[in-house]
C-alpha atoms as a PDB file:
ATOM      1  CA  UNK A   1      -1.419   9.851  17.178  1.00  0.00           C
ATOM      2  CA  UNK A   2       1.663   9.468  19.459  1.00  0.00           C
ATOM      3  CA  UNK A   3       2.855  12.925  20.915  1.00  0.00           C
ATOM      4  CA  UNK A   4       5.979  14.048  20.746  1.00  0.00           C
ATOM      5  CA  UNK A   5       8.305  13.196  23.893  1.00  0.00           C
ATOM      6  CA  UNK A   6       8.852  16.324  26.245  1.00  0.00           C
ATOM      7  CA  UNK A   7      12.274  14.237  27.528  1.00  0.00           C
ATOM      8  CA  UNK A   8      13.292  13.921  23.740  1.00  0.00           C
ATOM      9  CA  UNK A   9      16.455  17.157  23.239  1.00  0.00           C
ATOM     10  CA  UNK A  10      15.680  20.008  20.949  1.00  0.00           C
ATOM     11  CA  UNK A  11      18.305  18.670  18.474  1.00  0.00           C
ATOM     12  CA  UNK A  12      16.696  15.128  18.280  1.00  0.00           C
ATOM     13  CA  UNK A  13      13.235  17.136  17.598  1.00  0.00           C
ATOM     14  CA  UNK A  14      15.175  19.468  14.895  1.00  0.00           C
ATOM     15  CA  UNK A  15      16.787  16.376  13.253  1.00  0.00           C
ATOM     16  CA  UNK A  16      13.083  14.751  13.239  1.00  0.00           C
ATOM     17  CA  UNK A  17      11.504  17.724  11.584  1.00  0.00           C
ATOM     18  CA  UNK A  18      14.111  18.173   8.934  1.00  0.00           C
ATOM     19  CA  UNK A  19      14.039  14.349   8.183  1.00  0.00           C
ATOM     20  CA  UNK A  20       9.870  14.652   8.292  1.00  0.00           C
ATOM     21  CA  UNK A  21       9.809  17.236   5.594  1.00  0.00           C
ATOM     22  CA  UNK A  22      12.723  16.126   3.255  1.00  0.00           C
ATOM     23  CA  UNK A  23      11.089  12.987   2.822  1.00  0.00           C
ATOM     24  CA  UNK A  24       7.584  14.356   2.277  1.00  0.00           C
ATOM     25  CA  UNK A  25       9.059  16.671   0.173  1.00  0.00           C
ATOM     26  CA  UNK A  26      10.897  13.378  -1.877  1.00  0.00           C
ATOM     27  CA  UNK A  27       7.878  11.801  -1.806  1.00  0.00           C
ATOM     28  CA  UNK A  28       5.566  14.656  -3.452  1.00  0.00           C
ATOM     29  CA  UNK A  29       8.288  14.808  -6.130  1.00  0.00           C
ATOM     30  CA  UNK A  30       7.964  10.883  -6.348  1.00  0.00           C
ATOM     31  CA  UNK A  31       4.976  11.585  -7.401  1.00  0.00           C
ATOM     32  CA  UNK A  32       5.957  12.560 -10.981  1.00  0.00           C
ATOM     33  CA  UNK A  33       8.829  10.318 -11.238  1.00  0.00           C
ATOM     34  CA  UNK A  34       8.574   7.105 -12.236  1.00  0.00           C
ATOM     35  CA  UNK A  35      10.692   4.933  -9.697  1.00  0.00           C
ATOM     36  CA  UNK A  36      10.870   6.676  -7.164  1.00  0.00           C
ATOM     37  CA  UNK A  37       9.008   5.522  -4.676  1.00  0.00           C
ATOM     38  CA  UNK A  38       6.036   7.906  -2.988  1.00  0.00           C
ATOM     39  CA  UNK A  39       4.643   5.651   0.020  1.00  0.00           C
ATOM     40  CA  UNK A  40       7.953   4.592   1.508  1.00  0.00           C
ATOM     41  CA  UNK A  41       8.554   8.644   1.734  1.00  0.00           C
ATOM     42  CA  UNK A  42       5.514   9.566   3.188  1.00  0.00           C
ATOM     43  CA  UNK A  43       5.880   6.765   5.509  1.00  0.00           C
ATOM     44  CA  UNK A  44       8.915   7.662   6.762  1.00  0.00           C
ATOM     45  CA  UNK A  45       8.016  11.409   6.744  1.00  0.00           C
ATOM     46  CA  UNK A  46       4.851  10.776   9.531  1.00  0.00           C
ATOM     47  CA  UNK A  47       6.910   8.647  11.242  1.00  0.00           C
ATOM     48  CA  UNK A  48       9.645  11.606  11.830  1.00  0.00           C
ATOM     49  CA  UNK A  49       6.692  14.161  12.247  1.00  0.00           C
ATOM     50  CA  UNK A  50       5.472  11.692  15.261  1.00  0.00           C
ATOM     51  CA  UNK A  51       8.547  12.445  17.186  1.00  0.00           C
ATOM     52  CA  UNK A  52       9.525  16.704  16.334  1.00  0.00           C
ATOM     53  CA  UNK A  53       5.954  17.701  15.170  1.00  0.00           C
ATOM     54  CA  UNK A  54       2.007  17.533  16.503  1.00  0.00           C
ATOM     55  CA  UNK A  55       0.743  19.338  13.216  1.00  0.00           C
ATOM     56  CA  UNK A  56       2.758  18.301  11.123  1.00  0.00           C
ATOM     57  CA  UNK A  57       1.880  14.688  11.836  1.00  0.00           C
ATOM     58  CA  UNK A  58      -1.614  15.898  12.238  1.00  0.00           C
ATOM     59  CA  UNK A  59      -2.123  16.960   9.137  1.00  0.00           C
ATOM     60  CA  UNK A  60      -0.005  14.099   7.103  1.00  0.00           C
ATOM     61  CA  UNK A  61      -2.893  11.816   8.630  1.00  0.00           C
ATOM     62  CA  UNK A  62      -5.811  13.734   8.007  1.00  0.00           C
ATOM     63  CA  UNK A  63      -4.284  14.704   4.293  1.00  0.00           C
ATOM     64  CA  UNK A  64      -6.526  13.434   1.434  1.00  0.00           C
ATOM     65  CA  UNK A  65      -4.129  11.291  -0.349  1.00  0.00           C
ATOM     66  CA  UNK A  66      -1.033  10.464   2.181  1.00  0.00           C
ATOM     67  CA  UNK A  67      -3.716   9.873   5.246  1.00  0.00           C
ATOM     68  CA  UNK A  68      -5.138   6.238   3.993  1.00  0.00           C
ATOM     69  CA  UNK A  69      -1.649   5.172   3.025  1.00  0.00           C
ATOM     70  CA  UNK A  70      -0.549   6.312   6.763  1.00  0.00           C
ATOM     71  CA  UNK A  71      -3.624   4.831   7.843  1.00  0.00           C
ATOM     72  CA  UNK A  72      -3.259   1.631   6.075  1.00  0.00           C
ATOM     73  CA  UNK A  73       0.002   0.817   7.097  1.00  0.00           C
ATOM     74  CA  UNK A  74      -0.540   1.419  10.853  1.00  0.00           C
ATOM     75  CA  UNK A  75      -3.673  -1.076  10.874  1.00  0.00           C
ATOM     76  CA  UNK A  76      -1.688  -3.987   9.828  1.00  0.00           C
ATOM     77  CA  UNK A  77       1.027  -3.158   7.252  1.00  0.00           C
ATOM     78  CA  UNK A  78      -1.274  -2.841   4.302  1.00  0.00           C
ATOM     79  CA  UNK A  79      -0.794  -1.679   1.017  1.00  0.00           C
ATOM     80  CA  UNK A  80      -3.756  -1.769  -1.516  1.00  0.00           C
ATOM     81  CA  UNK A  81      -4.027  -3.469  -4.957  1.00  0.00           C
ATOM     82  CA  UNK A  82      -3.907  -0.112  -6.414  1.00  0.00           C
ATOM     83  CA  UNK A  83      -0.819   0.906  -5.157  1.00  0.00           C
ATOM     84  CA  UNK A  84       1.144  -2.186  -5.891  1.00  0.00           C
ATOM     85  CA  UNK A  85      -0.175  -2.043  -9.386  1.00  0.00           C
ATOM     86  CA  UNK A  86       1.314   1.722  -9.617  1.00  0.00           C
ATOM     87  CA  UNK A  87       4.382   0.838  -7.591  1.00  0.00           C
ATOM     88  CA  UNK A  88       4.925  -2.453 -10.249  1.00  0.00           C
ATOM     89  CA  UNK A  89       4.023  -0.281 -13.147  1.00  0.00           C
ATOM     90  CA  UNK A  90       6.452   2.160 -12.120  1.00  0.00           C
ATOM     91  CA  UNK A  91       9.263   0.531 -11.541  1.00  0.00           C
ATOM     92  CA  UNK A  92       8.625  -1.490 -15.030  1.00  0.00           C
ATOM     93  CA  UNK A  93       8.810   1.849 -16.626  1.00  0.00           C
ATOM     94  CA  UNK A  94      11.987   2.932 -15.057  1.00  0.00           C
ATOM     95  CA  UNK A  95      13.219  -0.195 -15.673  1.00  0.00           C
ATOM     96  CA  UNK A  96      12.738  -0.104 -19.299  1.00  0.00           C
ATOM     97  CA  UNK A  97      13.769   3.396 -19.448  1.00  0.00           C
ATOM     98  CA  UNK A  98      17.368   2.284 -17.707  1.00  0.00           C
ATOM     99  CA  UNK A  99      17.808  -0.429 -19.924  1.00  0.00           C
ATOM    100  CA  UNK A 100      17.149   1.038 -23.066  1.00  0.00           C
ATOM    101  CA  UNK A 101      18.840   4.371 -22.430  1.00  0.00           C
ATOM    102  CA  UNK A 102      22.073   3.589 -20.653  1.00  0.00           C
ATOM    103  CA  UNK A 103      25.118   1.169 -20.987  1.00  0.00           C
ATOM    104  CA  UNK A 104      25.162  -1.718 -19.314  1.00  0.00           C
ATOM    105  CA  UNK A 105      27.076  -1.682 -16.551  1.00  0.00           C
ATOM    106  CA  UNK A 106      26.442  -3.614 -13.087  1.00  0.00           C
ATOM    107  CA  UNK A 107      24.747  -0.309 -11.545  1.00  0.00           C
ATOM    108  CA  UNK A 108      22.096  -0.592 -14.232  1.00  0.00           C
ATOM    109  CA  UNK A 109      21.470  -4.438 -13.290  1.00  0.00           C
ATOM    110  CA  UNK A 110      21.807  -3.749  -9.259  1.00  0.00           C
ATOM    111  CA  UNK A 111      18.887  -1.158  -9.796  1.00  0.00           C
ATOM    112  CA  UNK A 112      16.586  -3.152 -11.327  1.00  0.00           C
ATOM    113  CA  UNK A 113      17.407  -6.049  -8.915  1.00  0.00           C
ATOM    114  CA  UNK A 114      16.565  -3.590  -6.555  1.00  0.00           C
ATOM    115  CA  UNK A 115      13.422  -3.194  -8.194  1.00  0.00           C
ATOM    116  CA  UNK A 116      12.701  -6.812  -8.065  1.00  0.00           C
ATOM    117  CA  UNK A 117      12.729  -7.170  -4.782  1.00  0.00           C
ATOM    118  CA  UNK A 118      10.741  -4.325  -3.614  1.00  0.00           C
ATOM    119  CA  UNK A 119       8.456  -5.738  -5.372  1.00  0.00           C
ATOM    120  CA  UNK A 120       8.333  -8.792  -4.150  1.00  0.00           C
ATOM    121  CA  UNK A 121       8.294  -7.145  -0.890  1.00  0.00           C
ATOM    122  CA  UNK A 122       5.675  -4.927  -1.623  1.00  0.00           C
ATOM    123  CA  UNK A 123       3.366  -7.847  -3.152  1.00  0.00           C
ATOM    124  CA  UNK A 124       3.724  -9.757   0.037  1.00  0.00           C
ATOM    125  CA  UNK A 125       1.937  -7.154   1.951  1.00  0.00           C
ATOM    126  CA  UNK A 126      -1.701  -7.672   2.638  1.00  0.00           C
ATOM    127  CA  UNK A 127      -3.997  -5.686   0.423  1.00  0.00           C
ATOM    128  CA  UNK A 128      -7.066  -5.172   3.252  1.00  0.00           C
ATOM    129  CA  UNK A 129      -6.978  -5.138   6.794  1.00  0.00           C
ATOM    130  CA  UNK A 130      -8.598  -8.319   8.417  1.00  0.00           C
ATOM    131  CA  UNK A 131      -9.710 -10.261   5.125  1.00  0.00           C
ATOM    132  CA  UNK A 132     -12.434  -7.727   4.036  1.00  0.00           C
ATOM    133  CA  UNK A 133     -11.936  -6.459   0.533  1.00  0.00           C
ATOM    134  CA  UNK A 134     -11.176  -2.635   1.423  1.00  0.00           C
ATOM    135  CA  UNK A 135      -9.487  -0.757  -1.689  1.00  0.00           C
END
């Protein structure tokens, strides 16, 4: 785990740590909500907590769920079959839930363009770390 720079200013470590637990906190609510998106949150969350704080960061990577994903992504970018089917599947239902529920206009269609791509994106990711079949 990288430790957190003694030459980095109190208000760089402050901004860090509030960044760190917003988006953990986004990405616990993510959870529940279809769409929004829970590994690019915790992601970014252990990557503030690396630079304001030791236990925090500690104890993102040793956590039961958020720990592989941190882990995975570390050891070569990955992102597992599983969570690109729940990732696709959830964006699929917000997507339909958009469409169906609200007018038309071009935020509705830049949204799920959005969608699209992340996908993409996230389906171009390796799904194991070296070739081995690790899910």
């Amino acid at each position: 785990m990288p430790q957190v720079s003694p030459n980095r200013s109190r208000l760089a470590r402050i901004l860090y740590g509030v960044l760190a637990y917003v988006c953990l906190g986004i990405g616990i609510v993510a959870i529940f909500i279809p769409g929004l998106p829970t590994t690019e949150f915790v992601l970014i969350a252990a990557w503030a907590a690396t630079r304001s704080s030791p236990r925090l960061a500690a104890w993102l990577e040793r956590h039961k769920v958020f720990g592989p994903i941190i882990a995975n992504w570390r050891n070569g970018k990955v992102i597992t079959r599983r969570s690109k089917l729940a990732a696709t599947f959830s964006m699929l239902l917000c997507a339909t839930i958009m469409w169906l529920m609200l007018r038309h206009y071009w935020p509705i269609y830049a949204a799920i363009g959005g969608m699209v791509l992340v996908n993409l994106w996230i389906w171009s990711r390796p799904e194991s770390i070296s070739g081995s079949k690790k899910q």
